[in-house]
C-alpha atoms as a PDB file:
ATOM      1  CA  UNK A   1     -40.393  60.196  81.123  1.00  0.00           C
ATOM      2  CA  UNK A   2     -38.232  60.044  77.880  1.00  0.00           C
ATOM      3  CA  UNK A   3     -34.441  58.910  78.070  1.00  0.00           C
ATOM      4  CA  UNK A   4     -31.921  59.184  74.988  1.00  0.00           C
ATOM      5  CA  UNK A   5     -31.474  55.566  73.837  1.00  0.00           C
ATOM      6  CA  UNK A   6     -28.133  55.928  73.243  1.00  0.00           C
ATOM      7  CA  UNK A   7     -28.168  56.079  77.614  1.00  0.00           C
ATOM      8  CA  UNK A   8     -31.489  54.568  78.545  1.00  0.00           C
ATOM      9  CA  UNK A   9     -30.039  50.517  78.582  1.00  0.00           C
ATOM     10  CA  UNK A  10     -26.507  52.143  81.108  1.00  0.00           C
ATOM     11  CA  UNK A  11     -29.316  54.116  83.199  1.00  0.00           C
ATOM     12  CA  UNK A  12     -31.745  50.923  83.452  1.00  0.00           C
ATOM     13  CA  UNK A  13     -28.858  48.855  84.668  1.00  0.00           C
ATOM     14  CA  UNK A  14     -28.062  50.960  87.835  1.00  0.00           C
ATOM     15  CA  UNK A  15     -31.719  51.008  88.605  1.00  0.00           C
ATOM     16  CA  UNK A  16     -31.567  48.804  91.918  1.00  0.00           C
ATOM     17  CA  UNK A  17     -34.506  47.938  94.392  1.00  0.00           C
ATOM     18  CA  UNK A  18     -33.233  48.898  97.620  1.00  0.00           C
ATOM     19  CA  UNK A  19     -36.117  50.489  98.762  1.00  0.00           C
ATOM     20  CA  UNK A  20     -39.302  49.672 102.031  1.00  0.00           C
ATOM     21  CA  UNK A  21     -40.832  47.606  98.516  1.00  0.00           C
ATOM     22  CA  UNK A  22     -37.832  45.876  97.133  1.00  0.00           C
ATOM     23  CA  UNK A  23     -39.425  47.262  93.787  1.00  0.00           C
ATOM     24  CA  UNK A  24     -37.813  49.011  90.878  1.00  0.00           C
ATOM     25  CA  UNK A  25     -38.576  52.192  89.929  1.00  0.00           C
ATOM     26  CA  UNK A  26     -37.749  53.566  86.779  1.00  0.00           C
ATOM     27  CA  UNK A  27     -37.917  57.476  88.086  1.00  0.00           C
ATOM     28  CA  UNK A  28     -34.599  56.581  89.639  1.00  0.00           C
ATOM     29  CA  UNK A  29     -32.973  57.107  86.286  1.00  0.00           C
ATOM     30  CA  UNK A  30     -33.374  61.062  86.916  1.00  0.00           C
ATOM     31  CA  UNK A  31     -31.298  60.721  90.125  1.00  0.00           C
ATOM     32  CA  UNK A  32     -28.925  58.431  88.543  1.00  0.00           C
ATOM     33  CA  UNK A  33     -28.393  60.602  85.302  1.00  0.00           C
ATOM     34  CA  UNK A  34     -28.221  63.585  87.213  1.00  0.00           C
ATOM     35  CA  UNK A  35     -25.170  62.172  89.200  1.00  0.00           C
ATOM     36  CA  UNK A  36     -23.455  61.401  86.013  1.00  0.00           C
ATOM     37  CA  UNK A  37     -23.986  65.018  84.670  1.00  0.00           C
ATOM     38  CA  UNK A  38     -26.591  64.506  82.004  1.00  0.00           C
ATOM     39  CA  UNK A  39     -28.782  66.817  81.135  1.00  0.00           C
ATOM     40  CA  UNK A  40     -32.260  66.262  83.201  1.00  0.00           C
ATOM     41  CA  UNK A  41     -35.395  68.795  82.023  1.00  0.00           C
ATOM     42  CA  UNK A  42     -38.387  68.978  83.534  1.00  0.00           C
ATOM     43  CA  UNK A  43     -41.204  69.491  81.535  1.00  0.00           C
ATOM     44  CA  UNK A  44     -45.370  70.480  82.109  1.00  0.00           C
ATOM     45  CA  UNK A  45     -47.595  67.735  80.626  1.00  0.00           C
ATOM     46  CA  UNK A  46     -51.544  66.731  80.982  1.00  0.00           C
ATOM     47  CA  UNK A  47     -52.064  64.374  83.817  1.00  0.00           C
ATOM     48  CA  UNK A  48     -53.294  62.068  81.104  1.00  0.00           C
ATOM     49  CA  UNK A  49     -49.696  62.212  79.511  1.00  0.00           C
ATOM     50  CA  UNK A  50     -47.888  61.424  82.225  1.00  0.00           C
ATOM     51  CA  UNK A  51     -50.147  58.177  83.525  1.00  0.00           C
ATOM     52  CA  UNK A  52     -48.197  55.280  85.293  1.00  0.00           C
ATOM     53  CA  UNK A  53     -49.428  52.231  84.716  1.00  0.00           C
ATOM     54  CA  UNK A  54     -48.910  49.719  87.411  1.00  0.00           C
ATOM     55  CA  UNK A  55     -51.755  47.278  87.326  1.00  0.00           C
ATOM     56  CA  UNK A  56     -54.734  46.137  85.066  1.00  0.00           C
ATOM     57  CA  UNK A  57     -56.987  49.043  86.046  1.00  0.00           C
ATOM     58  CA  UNK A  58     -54.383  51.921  85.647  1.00  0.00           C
ATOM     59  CA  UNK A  59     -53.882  49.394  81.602  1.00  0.00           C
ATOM     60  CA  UNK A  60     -57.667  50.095  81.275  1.00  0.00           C
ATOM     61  CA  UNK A  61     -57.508  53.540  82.338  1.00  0.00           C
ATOM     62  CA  UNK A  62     -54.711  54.440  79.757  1.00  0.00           C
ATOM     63  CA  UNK A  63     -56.197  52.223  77.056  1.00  0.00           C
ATOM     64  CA  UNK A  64     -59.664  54.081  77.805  1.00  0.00           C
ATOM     65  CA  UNK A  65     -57.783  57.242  76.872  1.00  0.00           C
ATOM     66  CA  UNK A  66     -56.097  56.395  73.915  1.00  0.00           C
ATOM     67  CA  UNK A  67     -59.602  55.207  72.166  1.00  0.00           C
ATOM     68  CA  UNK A  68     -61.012  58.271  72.757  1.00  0.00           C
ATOM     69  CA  UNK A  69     -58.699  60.070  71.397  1.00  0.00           C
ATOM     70  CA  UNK A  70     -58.265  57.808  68.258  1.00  0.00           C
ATOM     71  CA  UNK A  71     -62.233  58.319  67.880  1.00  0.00           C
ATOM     72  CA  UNK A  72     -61.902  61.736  67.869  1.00  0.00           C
ATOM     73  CA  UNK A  73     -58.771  61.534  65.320  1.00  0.00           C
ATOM     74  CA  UNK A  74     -60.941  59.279  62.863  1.00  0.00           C
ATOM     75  CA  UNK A  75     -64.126  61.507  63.252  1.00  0.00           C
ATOM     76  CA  UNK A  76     -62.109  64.817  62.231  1.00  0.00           C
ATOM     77  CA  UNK A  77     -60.800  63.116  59.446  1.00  0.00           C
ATOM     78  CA  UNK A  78     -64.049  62.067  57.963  1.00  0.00           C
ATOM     79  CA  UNK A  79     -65.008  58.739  59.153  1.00  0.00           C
ATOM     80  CA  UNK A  80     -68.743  58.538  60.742  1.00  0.00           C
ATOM     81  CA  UNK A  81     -68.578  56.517  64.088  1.00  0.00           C
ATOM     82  CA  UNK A  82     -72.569  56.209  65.137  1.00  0.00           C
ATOM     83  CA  UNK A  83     -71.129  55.479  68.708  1.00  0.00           C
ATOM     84  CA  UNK A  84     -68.101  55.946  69.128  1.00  0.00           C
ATOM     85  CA  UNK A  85     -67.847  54.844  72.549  1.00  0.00           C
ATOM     86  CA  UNK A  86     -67.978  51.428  71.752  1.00  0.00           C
ATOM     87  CA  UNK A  87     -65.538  51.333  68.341  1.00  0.00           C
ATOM     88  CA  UNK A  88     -62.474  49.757  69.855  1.00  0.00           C
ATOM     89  CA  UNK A  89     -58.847  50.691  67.357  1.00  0.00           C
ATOM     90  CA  UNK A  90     -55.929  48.913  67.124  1.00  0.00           C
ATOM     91  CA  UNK A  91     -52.707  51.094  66.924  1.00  0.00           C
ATOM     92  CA  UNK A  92     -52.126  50.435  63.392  1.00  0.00           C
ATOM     93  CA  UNK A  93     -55.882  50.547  62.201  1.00  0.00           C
ATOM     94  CA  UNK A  94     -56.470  52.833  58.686  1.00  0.00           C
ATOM     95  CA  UNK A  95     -59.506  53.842  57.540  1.00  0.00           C
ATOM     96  CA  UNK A  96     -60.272  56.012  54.937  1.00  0.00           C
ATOM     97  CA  UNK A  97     -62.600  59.494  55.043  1.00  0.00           C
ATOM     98  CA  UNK A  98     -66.294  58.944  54.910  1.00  0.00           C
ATOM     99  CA  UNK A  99     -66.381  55.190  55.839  1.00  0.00           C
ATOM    100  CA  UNK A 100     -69.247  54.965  58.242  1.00  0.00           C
ATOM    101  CA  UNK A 101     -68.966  52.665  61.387  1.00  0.00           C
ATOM    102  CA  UNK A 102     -71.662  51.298  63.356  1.00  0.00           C
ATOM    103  CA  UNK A 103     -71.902  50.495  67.333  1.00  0.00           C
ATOM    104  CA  UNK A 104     -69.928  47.612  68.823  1.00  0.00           C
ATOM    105  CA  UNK A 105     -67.068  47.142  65.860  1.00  0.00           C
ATOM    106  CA  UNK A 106     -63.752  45.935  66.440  1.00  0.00           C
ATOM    107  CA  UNK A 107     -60.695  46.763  64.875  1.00  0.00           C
ATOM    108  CA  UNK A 108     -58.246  44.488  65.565  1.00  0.00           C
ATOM    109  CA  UNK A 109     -54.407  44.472  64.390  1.00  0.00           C
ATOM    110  CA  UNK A 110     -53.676  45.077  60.080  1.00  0.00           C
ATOM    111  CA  UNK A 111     -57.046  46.712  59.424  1.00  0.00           C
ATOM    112  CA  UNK A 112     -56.954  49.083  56.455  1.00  0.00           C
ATOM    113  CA  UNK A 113     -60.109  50.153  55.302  1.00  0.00           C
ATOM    114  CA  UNK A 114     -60.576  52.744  52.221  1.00  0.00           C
ATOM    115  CA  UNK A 115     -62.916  55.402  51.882  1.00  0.00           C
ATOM    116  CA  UNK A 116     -67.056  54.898  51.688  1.00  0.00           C
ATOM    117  CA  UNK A 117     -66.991  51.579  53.629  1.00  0.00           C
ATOM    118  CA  UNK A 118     -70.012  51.060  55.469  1.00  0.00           C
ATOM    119  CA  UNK A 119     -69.264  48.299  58.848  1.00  0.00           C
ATOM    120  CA  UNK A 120     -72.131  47.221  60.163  1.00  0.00           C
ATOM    121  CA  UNK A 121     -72.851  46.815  64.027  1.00  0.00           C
ATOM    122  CA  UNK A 122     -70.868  43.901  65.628  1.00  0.00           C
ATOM    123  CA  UNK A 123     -67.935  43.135  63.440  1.00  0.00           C
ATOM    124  CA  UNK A 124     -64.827  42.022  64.217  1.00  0.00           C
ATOM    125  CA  UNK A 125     -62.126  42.131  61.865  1.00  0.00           C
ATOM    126  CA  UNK A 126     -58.348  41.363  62.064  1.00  0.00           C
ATOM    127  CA  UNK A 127     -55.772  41.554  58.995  1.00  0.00           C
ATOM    128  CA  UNK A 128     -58.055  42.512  56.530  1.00  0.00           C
ATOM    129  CA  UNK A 129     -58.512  44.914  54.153  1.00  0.00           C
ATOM    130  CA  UNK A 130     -61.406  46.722  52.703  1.00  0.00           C
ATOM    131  CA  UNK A 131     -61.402  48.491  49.441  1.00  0.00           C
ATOM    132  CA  UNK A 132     -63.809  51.451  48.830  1.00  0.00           C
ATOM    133  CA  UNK A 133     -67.688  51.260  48.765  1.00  0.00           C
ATOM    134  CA  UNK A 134     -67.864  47.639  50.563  1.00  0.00           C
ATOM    135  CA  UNK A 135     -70.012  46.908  52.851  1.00  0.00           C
ATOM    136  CA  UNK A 136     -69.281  44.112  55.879  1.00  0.00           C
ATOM    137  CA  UNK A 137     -71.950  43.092  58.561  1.00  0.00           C
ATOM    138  CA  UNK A 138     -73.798  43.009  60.736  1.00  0.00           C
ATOM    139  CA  UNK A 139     -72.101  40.477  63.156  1.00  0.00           C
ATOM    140  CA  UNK A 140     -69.389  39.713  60.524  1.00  0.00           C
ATOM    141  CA  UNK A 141     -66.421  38.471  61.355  1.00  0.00           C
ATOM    142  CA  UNK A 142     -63.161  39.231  58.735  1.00  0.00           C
ATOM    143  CA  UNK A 143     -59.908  37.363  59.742  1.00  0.00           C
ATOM    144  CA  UNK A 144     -56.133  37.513  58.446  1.00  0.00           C
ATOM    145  CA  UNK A 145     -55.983  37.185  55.084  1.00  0.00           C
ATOM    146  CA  UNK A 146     -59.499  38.951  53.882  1.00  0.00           C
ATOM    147  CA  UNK A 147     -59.430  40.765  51.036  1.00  0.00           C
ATOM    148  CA  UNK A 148     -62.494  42.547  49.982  1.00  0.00           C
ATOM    149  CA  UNK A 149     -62.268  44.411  46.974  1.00  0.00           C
ATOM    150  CA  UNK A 150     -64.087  47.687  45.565  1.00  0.00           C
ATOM    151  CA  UNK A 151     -67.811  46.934  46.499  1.00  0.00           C
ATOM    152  CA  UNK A 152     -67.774  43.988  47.698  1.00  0.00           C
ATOM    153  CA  UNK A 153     -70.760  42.715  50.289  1.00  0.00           C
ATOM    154  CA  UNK A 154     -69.874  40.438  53.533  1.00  0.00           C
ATOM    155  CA  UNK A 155     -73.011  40.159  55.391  1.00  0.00           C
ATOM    156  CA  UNK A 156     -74.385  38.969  58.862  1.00  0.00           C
ATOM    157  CA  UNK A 157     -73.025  36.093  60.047  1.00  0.00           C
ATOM    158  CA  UNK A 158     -70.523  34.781  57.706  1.00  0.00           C
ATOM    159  CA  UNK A 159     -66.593  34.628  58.575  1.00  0.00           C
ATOM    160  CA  UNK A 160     -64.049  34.976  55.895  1.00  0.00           C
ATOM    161  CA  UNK A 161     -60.114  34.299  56.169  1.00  0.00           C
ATOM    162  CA  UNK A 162     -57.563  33.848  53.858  1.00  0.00           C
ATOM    163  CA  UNK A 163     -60.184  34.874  50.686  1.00  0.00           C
ATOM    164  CA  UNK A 164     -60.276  37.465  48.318  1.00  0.00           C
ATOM    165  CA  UNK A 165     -63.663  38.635  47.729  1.00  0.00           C
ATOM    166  CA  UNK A 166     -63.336  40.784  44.292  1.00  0.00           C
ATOM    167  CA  UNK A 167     -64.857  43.582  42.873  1.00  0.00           C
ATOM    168  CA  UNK A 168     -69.120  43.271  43.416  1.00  0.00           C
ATOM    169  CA  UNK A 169     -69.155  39.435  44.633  1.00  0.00           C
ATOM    170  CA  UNK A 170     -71.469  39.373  47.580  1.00  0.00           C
ATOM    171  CA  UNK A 171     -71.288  36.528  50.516  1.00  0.00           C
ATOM    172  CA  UNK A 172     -74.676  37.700  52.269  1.00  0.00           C
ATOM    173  CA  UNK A 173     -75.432  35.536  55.047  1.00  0.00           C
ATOM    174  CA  UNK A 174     -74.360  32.548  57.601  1.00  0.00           C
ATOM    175  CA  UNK A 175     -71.770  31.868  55.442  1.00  0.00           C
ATOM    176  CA  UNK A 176     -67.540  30.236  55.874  1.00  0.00           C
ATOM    177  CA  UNK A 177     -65.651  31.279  52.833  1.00  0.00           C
ATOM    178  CA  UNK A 178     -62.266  29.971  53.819  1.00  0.00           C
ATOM    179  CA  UNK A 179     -58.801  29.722  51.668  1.00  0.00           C
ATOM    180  CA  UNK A 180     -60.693  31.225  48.832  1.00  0.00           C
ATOM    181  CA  UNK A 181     -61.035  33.359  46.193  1.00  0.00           C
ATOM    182  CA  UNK A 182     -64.363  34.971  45.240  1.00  0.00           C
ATOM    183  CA  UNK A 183     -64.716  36.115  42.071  1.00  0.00           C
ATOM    184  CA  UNK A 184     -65.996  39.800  40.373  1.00  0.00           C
ATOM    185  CA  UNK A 185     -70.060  39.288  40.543  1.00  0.00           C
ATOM    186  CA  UNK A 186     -70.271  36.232  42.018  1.00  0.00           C
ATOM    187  CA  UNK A 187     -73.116  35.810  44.534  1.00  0.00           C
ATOM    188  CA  UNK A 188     -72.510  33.273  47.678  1.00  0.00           C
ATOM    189  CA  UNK A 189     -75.855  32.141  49.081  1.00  0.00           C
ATOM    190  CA  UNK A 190     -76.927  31.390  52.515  1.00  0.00           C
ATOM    191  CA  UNK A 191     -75.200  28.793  54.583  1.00  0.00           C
ATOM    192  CA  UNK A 192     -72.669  27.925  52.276  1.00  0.00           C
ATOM    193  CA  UNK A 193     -69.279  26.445  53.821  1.00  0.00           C
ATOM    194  CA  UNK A 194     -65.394  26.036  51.558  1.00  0.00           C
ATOM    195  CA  UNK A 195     -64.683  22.644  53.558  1.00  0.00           C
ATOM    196  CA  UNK A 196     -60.856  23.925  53.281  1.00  0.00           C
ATOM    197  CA  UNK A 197     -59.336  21.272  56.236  1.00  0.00           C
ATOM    198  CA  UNK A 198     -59.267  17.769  56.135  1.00  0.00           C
ATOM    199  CA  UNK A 199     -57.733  17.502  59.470  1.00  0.00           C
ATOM    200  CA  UNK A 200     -53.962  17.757  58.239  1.00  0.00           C
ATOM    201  CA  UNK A 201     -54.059  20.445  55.389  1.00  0.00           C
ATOM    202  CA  UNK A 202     -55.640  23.482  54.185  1.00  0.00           C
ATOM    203  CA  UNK A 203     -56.998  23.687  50.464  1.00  0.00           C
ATOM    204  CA  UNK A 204     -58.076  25.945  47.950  1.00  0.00           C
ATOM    205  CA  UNK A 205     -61.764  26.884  46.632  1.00  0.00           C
ATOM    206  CA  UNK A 206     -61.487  28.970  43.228  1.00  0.00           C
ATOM    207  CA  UNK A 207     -65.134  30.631  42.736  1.00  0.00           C
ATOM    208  CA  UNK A 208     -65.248  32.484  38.821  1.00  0.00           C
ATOM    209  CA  UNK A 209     -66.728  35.595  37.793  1.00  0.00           C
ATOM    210  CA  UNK A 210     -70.373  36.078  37.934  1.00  0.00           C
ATOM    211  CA  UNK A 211     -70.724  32.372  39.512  1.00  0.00           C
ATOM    212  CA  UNK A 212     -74.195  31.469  41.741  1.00  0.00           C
ATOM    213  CA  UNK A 213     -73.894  29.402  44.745  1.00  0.00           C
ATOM    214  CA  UNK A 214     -77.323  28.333  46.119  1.00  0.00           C
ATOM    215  CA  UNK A 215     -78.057  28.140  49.715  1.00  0.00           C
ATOM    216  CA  UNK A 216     -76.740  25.656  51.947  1.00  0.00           C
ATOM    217  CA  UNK A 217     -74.037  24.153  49.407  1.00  0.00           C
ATOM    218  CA  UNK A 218     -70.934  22.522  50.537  1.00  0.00           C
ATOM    219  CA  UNK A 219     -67.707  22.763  48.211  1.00  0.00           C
ATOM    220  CA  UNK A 220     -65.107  20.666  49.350  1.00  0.00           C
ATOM    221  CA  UNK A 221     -61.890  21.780  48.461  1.00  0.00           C
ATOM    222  CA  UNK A 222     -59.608  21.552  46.040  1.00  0.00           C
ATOM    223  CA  UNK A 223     -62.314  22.224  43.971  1.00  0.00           C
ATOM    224  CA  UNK A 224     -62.746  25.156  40.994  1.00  0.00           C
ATOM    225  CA  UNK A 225     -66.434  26.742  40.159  1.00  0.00           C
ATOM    226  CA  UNK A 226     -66.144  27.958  36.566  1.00  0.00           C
ATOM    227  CA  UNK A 227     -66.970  31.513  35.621  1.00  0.00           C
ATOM    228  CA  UNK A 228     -71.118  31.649  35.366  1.00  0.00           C
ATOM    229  CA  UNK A 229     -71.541  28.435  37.117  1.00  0.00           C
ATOM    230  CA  UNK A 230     -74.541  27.471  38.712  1.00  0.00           C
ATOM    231  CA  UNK A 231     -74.554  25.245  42.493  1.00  0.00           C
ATOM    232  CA  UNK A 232     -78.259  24.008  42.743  1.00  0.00           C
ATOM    233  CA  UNK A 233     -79.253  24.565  46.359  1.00  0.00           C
ATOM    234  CA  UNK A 234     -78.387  22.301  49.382  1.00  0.00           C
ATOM    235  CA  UNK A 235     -75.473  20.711  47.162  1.00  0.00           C
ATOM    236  CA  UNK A 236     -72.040  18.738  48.210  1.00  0.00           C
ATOM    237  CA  UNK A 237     -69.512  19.664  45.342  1.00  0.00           C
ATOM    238  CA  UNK A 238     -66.324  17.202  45.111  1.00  0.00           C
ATOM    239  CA  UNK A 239     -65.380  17.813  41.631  1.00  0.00           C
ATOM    240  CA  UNK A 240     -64.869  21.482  39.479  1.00  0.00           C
ATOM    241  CA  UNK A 241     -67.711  22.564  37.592  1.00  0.00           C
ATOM    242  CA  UNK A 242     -67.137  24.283  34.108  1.00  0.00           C
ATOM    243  CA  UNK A 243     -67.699  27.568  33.000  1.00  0.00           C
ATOM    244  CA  UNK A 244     -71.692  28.093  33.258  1.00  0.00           C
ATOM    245  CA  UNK A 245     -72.523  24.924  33.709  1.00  0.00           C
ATOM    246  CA  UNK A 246     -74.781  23.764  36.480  1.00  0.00           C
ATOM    247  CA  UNK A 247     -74.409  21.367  39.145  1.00  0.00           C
ATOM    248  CA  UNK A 248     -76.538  19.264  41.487  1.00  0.00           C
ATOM    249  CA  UNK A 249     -74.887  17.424  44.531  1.00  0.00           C
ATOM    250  CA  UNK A 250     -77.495  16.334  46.005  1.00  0.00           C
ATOM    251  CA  UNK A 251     -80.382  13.506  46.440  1.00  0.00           C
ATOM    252  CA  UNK A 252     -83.266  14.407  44.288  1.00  0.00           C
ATOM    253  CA  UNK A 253     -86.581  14.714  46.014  1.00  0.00           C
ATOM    254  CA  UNK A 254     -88.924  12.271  46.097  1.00  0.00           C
ATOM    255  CA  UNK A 255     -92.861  12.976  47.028  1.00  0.00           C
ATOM    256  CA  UNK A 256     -95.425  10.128  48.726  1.00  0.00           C
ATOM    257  CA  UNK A 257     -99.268  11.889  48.230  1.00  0.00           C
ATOM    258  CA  UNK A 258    -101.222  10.563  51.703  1.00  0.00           C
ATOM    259  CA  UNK A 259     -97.805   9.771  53.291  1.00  0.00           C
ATOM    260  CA  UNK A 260     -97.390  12.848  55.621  1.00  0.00           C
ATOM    261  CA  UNK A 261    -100.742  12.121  57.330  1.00  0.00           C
ATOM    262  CA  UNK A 262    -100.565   8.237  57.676  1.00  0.00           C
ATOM    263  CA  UNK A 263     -96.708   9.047  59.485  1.00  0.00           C
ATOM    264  CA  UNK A 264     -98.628  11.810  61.794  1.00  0.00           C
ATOM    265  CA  UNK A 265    -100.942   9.369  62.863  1.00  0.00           C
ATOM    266  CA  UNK A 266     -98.954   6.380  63.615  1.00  0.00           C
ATOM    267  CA  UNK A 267     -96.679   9.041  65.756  1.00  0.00           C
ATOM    268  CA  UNK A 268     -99.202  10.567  67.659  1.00  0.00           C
ATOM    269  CA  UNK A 269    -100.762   7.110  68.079  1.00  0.00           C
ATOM    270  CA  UNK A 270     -97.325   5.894  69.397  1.00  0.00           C
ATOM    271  CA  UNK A 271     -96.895   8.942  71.423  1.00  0.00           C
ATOM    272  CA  UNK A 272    -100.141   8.369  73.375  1.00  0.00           C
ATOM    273  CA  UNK A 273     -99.361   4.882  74.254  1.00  0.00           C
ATOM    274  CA  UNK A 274     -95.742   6.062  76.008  1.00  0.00           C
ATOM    275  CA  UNK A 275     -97.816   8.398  77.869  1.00  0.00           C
ATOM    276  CA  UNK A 276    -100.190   5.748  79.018  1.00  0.00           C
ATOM    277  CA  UNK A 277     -97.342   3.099  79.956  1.00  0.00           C
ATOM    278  CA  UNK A 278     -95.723   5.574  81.589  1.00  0.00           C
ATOM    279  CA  UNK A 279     -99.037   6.902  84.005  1.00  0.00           C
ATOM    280  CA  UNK A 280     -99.975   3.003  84.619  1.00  0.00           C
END
C-alpha cells in the first residue's frame, strides 16, 4: 500500500481499533480515504510485493526475499558470489564489478567495496571501505572506520577499526590494528596488537612506509614507527622508533647447555611422588 505523504499522517490518525482484536490496521486508510473522496487505485503486484509483515517469521520471510534479490542484482552487475545463499547485504552495501565474494560474508551497514576485491570466507565487515585489488580474510573482521587502500592485504584472523591500511601494506594474520594508520608497504606480522585504550582514552599508532613489524609485538600507543623501521619479534614498544632503525623490546635470551634435561627430571621425579602420595 502507498499513501501520498502530503495525506498519509491525517489518514493514520483516523485509523482506530474498534475491531473483535482491538488492533490497528493500516488497510483502513483505503476505507477512510475513500470516504473523504481521494483517489483509491487498485493495482496487480507479486505476492512477494505485497507481503505483510506481522511477526518475526513473516521479518525473516521478507528479509529472505530481499537478499536474494540483492544477490542476483550484484551477480548481474559483475560481482562473483561463490554462494550466494549465504552472503548477507545491508541496504546501503556497494561493491564494485568483478570483486569476488566467498561463502559466509557479511556485509553490514557503510560497506563500499571497489572493483577486483577478493573477501575471503567468513568476514564480517561494517563501515569500511575497500579500494580496488585488496584482499580481506578469511575470518576477518573490518569495523567502522577501516580504510583499506588499493591492494591492501587483511588476512585471517585479525580485526581492524578506525585504521587506514594504505596502498600494498599487508596485516596477514591474528592480528588488532586499532586507531591506526598503516603505511604504503608496510608488512604487520603475526599476533601483533596497537594497545590503543588505557581504560579512559583511545590513542594513536602511526606505522611508516615500508615499515616491518615482527610477530607477536606489542606497540603501545601514542607511539610512531618511522618509515623502514624494523620491530624485532615478540617486542613491547613504548617509545617511537626512527626512520629504519631497529628496535628490540624485549628480554634477550639466555641459554643453560644440560639445563632442559636436569628440569625434566626433577619434574617427572616430582610428578611420580604426587602420584604415589596420592595412591597410599
Amino acid at each position: 500500500m502507498a499513501v501520498a505523504g502530503k495525506h498519509a499522517l491525517r489518514l493514520l490518525d483516523k485509523v482506530g481499533n474498534d475491531n473483535a482484536k482491538g488492533e490497528f490496521y493500516l488497510t483502513d486508510i483505503v476505507e477512510i480515504a475513500g470516504a473523504e473522496g481521494l483517489d483509491v487505485v487498485a493495482t496487480e503486484a507479486s505476492f512477494e510485493n505485497a507481503l505483510g509483515i506481522n511477526n518475526r517469521a513473516e521479518l525473516a520471510e521478507a528479509e529472505a526475499i530481499w537478499q536474494a534479490r540483492r544477490r542476483r542484482e550484484a551477480m548481474l552487475s559483475g560481482v562473483t558470489l561463490i554462494a550466494p545463499e549465504t552472503v548477507y547485504f545491508s541496504h546501503d552495501t556497494e561493491i564494485g564489478a568483478d570483486t569476488i565474494v566467498e561463502p559466509n560474508v557479511w556485509f553490514g551497514l557503510g560497506v563500499k567495496i571497489s572493483s577486483g576485491a577478493t573477501i575471503h570466507a567468513f568476514s564480517h565487515m561494517t563501515g569500511a571501505s575497500i579500494a580496488e585489488n585488496c584482499e580481506v580474510g578469511p575470518f576477518a573482521r573490518l569495523r567502522p572506520g577501516a580504510d583499506l587502500r588499493k591492494k591492501a592485504k587483511v588476512g585471517n584472523f585479525c580485526e581492524v577499526k578506525q585504521t587506514t591500511v594504505e596502498e600494498g601494506a599487508k596485516v596477514n594474520h591474528l592480528t588488532y590494528i586499532g586507531d591506526a594508520r598503516v603505511g604504503a608497504g608496510a608488512n604487520i606480522g603475526a599476533g601483533t596488537i596497537t594497545c590503543n585504550y588505557d581504560g579512559y582514552s583511545k590513542f594513536f599508532t602511526d606505522i611508516g612506509e615500508g615499515a616491518f613489524v615482527g610477530s607477536n609485538s606489542s606497540l603501545v600507543a601514542p607511539v610512531t614507527i618511522g618509515k623502514g623501521g624494523y620491530i624485532a619479534s615478540g617486542s613491547v614498544i613504548t617509545e617511537s622508533v626512527p626512520d629504519d632503525a631497529l628496535a628490540f623490546g624485549r628480554a634477550r635470551q639466555k641459554t643453560i647447555p644440560g639445563k632442559g634435561k636436569e628440569l625434566r627430571e626433577r619434574f617427572a621425579s616430582a610428578a611420580a611422588a604426587r602420584k604415589k602420595a596420592a595412591a597410599e
